[in-house]
C-alpha atoms as a PDB file:
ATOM      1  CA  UNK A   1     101.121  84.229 117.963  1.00  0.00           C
ATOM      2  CA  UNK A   2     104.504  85.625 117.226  1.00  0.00           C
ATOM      3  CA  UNK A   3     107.729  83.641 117.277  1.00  0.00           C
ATOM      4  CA  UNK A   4     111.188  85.240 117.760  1.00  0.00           C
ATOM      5  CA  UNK A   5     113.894  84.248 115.417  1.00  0.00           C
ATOM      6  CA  UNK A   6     117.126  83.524 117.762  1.00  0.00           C
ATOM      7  CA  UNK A   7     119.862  86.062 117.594  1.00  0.00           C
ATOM      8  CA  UNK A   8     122.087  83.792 115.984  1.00  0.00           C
ATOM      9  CA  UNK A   9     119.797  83.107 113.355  1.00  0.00           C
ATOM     10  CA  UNK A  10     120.155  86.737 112.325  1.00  0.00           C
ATOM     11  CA  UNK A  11     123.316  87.211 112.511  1.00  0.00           C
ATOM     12  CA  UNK A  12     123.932  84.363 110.650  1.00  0.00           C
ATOM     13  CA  UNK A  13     121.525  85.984 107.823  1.00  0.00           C
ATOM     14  CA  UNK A  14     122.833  89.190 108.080  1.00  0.00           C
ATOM     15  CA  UNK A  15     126.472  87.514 106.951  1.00  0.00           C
ATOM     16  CA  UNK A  16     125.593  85.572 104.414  1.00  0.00           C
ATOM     17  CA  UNK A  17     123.469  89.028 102.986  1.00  0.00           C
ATOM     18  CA  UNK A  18     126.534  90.821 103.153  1.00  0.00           C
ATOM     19  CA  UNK A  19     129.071  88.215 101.668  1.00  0.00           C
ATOM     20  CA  UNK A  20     129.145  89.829  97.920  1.00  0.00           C
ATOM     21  CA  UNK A  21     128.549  93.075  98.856  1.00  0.00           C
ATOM     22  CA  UNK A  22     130.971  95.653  96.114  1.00  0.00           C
ATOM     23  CA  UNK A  23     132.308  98.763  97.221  1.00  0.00           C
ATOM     24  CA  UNK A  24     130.662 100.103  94.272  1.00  0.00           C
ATOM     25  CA  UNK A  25     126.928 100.393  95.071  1.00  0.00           C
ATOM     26  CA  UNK A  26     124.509 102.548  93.034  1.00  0.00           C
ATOM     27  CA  UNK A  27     120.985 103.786  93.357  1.00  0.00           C
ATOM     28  CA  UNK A  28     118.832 101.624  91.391  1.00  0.00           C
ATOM     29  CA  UNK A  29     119.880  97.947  89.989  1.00  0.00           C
ATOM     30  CA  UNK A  30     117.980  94.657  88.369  1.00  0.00           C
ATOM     31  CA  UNK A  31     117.431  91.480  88.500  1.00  0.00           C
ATOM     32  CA  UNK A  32     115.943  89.381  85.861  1.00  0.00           C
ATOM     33  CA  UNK A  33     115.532  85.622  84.493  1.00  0.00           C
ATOM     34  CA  UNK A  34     118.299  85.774  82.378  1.00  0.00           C
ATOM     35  CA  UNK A  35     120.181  87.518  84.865  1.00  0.00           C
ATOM     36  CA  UNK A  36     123.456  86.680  86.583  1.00  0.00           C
ATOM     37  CA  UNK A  37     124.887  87.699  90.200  1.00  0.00           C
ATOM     38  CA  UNK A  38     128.639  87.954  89.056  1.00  0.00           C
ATOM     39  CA  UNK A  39     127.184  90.987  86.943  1.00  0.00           C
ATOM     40  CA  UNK A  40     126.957  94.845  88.176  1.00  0.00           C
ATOM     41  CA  UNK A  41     122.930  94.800  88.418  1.00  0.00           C
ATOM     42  CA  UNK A  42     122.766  97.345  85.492  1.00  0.00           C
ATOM     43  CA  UNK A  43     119.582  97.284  83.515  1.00  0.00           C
ATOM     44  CA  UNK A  44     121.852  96.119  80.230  1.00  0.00           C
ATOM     45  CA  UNK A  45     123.477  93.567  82.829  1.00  0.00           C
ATOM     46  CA  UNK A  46     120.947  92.569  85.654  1.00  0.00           C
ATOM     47  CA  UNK A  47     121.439  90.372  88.828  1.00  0.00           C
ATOM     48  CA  UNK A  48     119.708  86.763  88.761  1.00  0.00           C
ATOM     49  CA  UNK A  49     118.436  87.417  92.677  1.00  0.00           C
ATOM     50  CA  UNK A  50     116.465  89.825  94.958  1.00  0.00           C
ATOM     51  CA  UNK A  51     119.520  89.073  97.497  1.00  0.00           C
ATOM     52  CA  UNK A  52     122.693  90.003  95.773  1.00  0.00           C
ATOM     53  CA  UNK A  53     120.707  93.163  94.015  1.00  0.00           C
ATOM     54  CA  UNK A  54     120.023  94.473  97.961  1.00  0.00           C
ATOM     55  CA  UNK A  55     123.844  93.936  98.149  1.00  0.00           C
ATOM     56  CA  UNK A  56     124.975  96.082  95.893  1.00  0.00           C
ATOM     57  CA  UNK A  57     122.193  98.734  95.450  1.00  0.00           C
ATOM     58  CA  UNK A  58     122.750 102.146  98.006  1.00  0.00           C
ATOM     59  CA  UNK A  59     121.044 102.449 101.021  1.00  0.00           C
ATOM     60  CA  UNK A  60     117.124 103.973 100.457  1.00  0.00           C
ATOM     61  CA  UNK A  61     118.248 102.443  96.816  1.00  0.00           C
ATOM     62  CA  UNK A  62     115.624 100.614  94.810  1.00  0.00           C
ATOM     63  CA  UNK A  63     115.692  97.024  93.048  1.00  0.00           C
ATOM     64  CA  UNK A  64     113.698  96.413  90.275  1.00  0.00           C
ATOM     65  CA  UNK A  65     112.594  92.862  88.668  1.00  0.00           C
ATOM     66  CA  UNK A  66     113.357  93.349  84.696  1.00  0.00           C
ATOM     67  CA  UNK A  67     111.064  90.372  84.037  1.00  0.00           C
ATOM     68  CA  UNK A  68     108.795  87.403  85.412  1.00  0.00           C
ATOM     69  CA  UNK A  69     111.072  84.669  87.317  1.00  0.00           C
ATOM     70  CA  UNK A  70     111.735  83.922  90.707  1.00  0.00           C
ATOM     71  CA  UNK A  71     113.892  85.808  92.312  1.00  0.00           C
ATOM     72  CA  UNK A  72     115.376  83.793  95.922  1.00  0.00           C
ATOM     73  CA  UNK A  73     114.620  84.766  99.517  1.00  0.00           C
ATOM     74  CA  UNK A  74     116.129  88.106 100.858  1.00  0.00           C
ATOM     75  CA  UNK A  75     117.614  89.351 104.110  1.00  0.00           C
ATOM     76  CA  UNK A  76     117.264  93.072 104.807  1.00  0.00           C
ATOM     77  CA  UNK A  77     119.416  95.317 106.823  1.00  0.00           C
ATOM     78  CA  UNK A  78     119.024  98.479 105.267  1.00  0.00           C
ATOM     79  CA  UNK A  79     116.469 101.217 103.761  1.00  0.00           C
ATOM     80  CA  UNK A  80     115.753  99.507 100.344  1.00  0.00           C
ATOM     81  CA  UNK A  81     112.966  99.412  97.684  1.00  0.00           C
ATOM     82  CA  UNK A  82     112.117  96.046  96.217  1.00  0.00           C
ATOM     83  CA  UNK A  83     109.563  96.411  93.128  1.00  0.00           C
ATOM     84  CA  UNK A  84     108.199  94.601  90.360  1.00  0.00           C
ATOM     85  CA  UNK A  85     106.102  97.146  87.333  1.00  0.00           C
ATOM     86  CA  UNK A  86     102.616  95.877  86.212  1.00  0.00           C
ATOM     87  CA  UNK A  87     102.647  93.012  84.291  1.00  0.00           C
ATOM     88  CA  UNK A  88     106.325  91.411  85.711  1.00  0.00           C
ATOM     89  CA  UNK A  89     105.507  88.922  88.365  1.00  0.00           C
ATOM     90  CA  UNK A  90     108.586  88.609  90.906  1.00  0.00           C
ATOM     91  CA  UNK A  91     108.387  85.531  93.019  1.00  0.00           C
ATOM     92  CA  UNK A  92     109.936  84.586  96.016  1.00  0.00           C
ATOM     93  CA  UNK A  93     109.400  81.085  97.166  1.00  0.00           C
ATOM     94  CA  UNK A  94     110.973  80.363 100.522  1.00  0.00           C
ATOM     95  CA  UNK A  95     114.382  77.684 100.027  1.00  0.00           C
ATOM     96  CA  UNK A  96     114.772  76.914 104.099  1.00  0.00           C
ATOM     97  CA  UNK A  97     113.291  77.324 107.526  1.00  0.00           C
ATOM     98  CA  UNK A  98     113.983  81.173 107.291  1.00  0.00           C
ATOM     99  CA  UNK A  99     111.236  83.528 106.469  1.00  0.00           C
ATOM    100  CA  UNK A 100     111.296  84.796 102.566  1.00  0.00           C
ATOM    101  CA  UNK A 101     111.444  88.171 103.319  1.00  0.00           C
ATOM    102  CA  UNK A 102     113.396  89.151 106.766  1.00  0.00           C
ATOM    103  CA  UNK A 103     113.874  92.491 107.502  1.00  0.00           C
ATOM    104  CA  UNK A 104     115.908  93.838 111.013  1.00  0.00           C
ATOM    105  CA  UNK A 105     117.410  96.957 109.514  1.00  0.00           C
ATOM    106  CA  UNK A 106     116.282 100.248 107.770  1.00  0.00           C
ATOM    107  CA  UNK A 107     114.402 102.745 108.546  1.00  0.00           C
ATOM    108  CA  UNK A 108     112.207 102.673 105.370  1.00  0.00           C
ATOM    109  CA  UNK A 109     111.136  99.193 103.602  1.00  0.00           C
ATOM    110  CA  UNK A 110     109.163  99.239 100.271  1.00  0.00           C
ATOM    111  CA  UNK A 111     108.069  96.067  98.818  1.00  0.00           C
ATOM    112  CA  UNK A 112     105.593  96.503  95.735  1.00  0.00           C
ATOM    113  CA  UNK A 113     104.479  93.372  93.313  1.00  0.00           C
ATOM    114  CA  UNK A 114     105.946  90.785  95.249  1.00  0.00           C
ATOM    115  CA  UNK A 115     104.200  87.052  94.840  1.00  0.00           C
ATOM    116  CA  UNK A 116     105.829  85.599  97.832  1.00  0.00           C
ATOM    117  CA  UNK A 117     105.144  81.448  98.608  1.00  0.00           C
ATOM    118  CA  UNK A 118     105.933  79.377 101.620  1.00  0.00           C
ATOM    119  CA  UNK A 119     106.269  76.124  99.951  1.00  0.00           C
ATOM    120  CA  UNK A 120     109.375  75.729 100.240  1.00  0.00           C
ATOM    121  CA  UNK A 121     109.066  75.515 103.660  1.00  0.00           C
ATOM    122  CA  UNK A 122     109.483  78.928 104.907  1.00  0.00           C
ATOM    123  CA  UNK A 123     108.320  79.912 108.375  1.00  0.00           C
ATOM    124  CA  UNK A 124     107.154  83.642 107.477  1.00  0.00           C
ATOM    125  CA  UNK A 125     106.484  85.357 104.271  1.00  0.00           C
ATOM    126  CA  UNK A 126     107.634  88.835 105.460  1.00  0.00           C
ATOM    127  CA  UNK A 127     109.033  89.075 108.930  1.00  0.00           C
ATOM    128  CA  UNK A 128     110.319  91.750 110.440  1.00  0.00           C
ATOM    129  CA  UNK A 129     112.314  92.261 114.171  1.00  0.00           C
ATOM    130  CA  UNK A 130     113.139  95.750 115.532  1.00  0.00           C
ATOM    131  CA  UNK A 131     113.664  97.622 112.358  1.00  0.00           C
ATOM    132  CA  UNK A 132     111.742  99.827 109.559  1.00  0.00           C
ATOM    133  CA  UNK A 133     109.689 103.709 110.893  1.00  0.00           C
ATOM    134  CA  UNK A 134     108.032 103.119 107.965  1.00  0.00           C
ATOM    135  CA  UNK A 135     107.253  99.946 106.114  1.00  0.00           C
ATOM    136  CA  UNK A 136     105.074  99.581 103.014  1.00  0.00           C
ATOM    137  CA  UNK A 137     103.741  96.542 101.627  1.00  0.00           C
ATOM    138  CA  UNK A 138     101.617  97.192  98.339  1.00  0.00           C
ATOM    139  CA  UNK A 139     100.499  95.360  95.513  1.00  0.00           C
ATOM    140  CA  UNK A 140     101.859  91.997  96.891  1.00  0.00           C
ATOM    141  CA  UNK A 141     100.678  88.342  97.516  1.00  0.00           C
ATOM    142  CA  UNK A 142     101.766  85.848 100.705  1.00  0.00           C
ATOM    143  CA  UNK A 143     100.606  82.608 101.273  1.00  0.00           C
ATOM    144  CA  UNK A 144     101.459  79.202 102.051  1.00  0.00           C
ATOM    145  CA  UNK A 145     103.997  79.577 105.646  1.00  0.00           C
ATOM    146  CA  UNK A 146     103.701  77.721 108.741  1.00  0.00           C
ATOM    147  CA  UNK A 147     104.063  80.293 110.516  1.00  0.00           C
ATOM    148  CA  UNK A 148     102.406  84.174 109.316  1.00  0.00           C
ATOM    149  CA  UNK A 149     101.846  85.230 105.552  1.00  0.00           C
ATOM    150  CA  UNK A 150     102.869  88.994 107.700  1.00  0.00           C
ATOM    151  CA  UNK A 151     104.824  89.285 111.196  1.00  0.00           C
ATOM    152  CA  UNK A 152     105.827  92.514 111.601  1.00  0.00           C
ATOM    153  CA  UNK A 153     107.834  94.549 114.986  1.00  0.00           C
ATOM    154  CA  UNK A 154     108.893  97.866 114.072  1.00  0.00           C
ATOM    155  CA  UNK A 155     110.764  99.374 116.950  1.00  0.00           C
ATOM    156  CA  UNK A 156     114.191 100.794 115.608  1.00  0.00           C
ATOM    157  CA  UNK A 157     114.771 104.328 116.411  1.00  0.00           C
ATOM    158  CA  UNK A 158     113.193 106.961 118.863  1.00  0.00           C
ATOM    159  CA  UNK A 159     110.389 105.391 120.631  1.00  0.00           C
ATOM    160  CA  UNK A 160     108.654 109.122 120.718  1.00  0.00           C
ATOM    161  CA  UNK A 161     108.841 108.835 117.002  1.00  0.00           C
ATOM    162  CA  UNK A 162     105.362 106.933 115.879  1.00  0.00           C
ATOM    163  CA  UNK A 163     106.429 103.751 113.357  1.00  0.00           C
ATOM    164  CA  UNK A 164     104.020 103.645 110.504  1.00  0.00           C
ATOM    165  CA  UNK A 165     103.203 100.923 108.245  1.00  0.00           C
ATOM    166  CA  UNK A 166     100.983 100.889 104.960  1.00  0.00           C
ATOM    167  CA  UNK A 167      99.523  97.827 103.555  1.00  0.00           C
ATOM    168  CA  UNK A 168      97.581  97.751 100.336  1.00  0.00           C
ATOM    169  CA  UNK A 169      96.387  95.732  97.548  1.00  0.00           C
ATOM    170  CA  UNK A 170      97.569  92.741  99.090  1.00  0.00           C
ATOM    171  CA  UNK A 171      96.448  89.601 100.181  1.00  0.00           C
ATOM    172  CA  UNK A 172      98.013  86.918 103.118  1.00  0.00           C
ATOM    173  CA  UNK A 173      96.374  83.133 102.549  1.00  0.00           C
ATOM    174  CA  UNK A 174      96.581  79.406 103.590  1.00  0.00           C
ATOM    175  CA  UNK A 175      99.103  80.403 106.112  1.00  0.00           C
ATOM    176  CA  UNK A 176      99.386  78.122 109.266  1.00  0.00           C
ATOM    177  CA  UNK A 177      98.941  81.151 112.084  1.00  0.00           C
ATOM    178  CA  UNK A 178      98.160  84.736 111.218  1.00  0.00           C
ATOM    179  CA  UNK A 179      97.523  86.352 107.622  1.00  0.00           C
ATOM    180  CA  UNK A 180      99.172  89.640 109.089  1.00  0.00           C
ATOM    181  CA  UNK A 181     100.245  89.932 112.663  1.00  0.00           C
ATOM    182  CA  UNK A 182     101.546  93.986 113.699  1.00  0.00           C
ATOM    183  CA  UNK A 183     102.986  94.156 117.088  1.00  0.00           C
ATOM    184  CA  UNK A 184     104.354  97.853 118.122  1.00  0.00           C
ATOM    185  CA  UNK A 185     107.513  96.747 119.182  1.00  0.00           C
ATOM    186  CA  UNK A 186     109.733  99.385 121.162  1.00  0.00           C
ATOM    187  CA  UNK A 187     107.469 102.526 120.305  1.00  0.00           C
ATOM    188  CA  UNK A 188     104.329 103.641 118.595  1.00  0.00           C
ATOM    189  CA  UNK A 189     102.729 102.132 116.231  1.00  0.00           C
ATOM    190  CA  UNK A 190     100.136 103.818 113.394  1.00  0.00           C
ATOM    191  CA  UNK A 191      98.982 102.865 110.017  1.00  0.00           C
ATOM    192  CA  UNK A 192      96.461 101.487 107.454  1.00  0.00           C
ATOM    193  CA  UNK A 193      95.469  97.916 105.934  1.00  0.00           C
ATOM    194  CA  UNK A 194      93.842  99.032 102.964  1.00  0.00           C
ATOM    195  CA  UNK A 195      92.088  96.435 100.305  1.00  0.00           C
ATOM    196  CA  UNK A 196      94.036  93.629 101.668  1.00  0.00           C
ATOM    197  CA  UNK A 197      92.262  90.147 101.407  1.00  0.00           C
ATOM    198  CA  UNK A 198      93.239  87.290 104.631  1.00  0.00           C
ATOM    199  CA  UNK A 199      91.599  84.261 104.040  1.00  0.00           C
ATOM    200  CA  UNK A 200      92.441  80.497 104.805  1.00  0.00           C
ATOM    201  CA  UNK A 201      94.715  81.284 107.448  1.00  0.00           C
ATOM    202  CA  UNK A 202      94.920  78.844 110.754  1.00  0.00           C
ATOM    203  CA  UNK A 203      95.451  81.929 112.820  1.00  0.00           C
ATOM    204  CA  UNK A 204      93.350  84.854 112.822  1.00  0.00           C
ATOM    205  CA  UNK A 205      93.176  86.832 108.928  1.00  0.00           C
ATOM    206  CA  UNK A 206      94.520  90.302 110.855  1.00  0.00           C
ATOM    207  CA  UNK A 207      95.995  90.173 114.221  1.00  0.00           C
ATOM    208  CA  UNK A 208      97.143  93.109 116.300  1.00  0.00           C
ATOM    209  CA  UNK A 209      98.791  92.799 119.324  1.00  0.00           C
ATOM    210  CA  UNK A 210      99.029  95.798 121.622  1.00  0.00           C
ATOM    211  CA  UNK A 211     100.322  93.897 124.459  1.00  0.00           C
ATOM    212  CA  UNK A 212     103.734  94.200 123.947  1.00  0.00           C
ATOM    213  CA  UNK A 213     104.366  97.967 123.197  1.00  0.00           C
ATOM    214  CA  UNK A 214     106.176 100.136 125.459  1.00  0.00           C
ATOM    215  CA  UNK A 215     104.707 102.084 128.961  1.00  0.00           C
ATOM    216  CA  UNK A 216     102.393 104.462 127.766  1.00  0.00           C
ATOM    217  CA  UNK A 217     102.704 103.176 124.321  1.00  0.00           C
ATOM    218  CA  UNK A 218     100.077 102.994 121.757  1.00  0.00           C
ATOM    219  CA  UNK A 219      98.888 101.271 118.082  1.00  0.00           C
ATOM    220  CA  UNK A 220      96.374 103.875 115.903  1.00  0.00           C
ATOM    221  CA  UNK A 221      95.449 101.819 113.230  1.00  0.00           C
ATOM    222  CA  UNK A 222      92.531 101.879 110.274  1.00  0.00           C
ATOM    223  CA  UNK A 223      91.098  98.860 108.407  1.00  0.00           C
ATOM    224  CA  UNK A 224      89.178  99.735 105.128  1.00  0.00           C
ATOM    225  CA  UNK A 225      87.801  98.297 101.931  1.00  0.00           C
ATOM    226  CA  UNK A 226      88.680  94.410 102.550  1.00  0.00           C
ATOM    227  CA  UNK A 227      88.184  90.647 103.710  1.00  0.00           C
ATOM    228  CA  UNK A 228      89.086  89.020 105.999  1.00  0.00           C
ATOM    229  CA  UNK A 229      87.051  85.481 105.289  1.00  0.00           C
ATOM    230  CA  UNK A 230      87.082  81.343 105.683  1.00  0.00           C
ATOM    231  CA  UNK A 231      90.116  81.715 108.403  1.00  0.00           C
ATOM    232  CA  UNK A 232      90.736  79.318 111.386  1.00  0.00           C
ATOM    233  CA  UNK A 233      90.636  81.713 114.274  1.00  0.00           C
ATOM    234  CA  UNK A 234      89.109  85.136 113.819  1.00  0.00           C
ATOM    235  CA  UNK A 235      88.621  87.303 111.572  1.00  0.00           C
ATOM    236  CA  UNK A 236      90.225  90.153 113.031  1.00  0.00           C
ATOM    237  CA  UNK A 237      91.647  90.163 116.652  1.00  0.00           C
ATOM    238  CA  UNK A 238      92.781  93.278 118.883  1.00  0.00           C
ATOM    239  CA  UNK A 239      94.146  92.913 121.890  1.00  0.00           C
ATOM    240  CA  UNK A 240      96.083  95.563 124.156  1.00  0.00           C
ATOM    241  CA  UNK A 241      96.516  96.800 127.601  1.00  0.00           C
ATOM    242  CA  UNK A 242      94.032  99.937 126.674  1.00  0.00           C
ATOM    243  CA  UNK A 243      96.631 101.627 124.281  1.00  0.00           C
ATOM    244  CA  UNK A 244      94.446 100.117 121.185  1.00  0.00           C
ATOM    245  CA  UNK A 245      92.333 102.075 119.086  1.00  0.00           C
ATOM    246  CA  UNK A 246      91.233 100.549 115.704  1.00  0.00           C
ATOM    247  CA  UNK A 247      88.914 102.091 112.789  1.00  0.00           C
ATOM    248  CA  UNK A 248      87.089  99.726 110.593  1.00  0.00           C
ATOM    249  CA  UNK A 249      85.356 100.069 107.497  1.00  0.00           C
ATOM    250  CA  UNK A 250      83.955  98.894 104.188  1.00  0.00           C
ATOM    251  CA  UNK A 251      85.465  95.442 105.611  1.00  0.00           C
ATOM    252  CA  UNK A 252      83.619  92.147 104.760  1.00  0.00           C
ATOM    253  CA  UNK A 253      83.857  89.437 107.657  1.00  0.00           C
ATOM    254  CA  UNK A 254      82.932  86.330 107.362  1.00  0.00           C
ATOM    255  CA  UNK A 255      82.653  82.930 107.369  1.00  0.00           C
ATOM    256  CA  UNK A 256      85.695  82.548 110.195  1.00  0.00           C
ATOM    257  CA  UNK A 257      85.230  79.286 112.372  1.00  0.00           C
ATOM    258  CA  UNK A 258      86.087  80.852 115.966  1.00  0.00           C
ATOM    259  CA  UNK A 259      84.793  84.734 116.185  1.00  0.00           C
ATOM    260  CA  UNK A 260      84.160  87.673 113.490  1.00  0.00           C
ATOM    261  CA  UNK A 261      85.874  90.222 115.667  1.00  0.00           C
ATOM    262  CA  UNK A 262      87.536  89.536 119.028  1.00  0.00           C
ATOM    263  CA  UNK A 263      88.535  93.070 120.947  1.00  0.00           C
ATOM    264  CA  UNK A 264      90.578  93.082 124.282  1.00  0.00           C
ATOM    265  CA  UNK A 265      91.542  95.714 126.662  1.00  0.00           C
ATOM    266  CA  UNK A 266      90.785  97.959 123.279  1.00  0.00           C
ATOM    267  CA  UNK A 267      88.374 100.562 121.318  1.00  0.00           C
ATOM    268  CA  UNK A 268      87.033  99.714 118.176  1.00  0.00           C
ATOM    269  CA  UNK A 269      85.328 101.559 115.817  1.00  0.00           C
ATOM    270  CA  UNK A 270      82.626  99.927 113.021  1.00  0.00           C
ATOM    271  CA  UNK A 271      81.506 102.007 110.136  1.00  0.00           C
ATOM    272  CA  UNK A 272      79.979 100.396 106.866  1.00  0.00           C
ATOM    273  CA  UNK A 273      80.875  96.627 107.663  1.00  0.00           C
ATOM    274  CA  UNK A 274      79.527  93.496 106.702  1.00  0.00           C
ATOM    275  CA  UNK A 275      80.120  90.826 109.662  1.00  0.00           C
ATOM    276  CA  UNK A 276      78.423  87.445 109.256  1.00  0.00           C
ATOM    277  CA  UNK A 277      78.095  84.151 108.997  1.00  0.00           C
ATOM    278  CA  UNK A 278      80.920  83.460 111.722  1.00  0.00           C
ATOM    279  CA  UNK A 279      80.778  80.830 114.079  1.00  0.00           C
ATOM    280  CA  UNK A 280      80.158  83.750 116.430  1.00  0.00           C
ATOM    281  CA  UNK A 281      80.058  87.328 115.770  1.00  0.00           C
ATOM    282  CA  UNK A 282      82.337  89.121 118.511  1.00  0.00           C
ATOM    283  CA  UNK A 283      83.971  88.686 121.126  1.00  0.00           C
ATOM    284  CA  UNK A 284      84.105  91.314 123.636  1.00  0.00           C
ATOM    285  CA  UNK A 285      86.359  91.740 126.887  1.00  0.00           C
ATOM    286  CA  UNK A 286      87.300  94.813 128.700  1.00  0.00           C
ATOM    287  CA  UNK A 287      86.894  96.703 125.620  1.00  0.00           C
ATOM    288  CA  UNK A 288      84.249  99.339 123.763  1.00  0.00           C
ATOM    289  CA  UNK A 289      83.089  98.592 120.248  1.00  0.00           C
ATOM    290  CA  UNK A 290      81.689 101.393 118.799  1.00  0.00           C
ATOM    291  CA  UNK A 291      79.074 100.660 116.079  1.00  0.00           C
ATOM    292  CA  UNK A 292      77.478 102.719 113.805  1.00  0.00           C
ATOM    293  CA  UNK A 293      73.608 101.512 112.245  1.00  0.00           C
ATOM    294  CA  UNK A 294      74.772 101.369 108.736  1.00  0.00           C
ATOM    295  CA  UNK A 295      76.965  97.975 109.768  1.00  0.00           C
ATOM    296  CA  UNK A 296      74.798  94.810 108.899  1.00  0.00           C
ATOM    297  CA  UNK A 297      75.750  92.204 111.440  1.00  0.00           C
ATOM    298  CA  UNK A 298      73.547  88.621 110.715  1.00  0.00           C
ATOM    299  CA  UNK A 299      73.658  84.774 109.865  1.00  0.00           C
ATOM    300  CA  UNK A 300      76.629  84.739 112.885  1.00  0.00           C
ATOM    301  CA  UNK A 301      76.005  81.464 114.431  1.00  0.00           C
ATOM    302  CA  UNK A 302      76.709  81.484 118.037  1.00  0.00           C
ATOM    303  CA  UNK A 303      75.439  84.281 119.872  1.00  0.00           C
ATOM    304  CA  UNK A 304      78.586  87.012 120.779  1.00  0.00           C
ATOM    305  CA  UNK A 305      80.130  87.718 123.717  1.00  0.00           C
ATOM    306  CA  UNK A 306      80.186  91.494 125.340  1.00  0.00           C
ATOM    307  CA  UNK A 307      78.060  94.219 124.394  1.00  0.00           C
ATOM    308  CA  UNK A 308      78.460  96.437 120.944  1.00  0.00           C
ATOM    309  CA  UNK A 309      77.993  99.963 122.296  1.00  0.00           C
ATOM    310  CA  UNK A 310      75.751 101.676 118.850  1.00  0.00           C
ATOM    311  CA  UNK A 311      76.114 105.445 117.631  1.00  0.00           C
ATOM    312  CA  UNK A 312      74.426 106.919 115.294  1.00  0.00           C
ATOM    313  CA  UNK A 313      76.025 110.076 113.244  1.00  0.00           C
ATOM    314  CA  UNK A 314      78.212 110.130 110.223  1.00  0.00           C
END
């Protein structure tokens, strides 16, 4: 479940992110292992961390990891771009009880071939509070946090204004609650999990959480080409106040200890999924699961709860 960080947490953050910040801030800057944060974050004379590079670079700017190294935890409170190119693995392991990645300003948040790790004893590998109407997280890996490999509350903005987040090519593990958590936050909420991987979590792999959005609020989201396997809780869990509709497919769940899918106050769609070999196989409550013949649902061990509703159609 989600956790608010106190107010003077952030603002504490938000200081220390903006204690070296130069009048003199440019588009695109570096960081790199040899790197050091006295310099100008120039590719011929890169920054040594992720933090002091989202100091100096413009706002929608982009910060790019030169080569392999770890890079320190980051606060954001601005559009920014943090990226790493094929081959150049930029790590972040978490120094403190703060998450590694906290975001709670900017309207657009890019984070691409980041290895984030919670060892360090970091609470949540990306967390995010009333910020970002679009957030992308691609190409990246979270695990190890006692709290969720993923939190994230958009909400910043016009609430009429649907917040959108992407999530691809990424996988949240051995976290102690959720893989990913999404929560709309003040506003709509739509987006994608797209061949991500949850597994080992305490929590549930995926978690959305409808119940907090807005009066007449609502979360649109799709879940395709994954797994969500061997976590604590479920595999995936939706629960909202009937504002939830959720698309699944080409998704592999299985092996979760509580339930494969739990659905509350919610619609759920199932096309092309393998569910099984979960302590049970869904949990079903006030809801509507739509499910289509070509899912294969078996080997679930306790017998579900609710009834699948099954369509047949492409």
């Amino acid at each position: 479940m989600r956790t608010a960080i106190p107010l003077t947490v952030l603002a504490t953050a938000l200081a220390c992110s903006l204690a070296t910040a130069p009048a003199n801030a440019r588009a695109r800057v570096f960081v790199a292992s040899y790197g050091n944060d006295a310099n100008p974050c120039t590719f011929g004379s890169p920054c040594k961390t992720f933090q002091q590079a989202v100091n100096v670079v413009d706002a929608g700017g982009e910060v790019t990891a030169i080569d392999s190294a770890g890079f320190g935890p980051i606060v954001i409170s601005r559009s920014v771009t943090i990226t790493s190119p094929p081959g150049v693995e930029a790590g972040i392991v978490s120094t403190s009880t703060l998450p590694a990645i906290l975001i709670f300003g900017g309207d657009v948040i890019q984070l691409r071939g980041l290895t984030i790790d919670g060892t360090g004893g970091g609470t949540d590998g990306i967390y995010m509070q009333g910020a970002g109407s679009r957030v992308e997280i691609i190409d990246c890996s979270i695990r190890n946090f006692s709290h969720d490999g993923i939190d994230l509350t958009p909400g910043s903005g016009d609430p009429r204004i649907p917040n959108t987040i992407i999530i691809s090519n990424t996988v949240a593990s051995d976290n102690g609650s959720s893989g990913i958590e999404l929560n709309p936050g003040v506003g709509n909420l739509r987006g994608a999990l797209d061949h991500v991987i949850t597994s080992g979590n305490s929590g549930s792999g995926i978690f959305i959480n409808g119940t907090t959005s807005i009066t007449n609020g609502f979360i649109d989201f799709a879940i395709s080409n994954g797994v969500s396997d061997s976590n604590s809780g479920d595999g995936i869990t939706v629960n909202g106040v009937g504002n939830v509709k959720l698309e699944v497919r080409d998704f592999t769940i299985s092996n979760n200890k509580f339930n494969g899918i739990t659905v509350i106050n919610a619609i759920v769609g199932l096309y092309a999924n393998t569910i099984a070999m979960n302590n049970v196989g869904f949990f079903i409550s006030n809801a509507t699961i739509n499910s289509f013949s070509n899912n294969v649902i078996e080997n679930n061990v306790g017998l579900s709860t609710g009834t699948l509703t099954h369509v047949t159609g492409q």
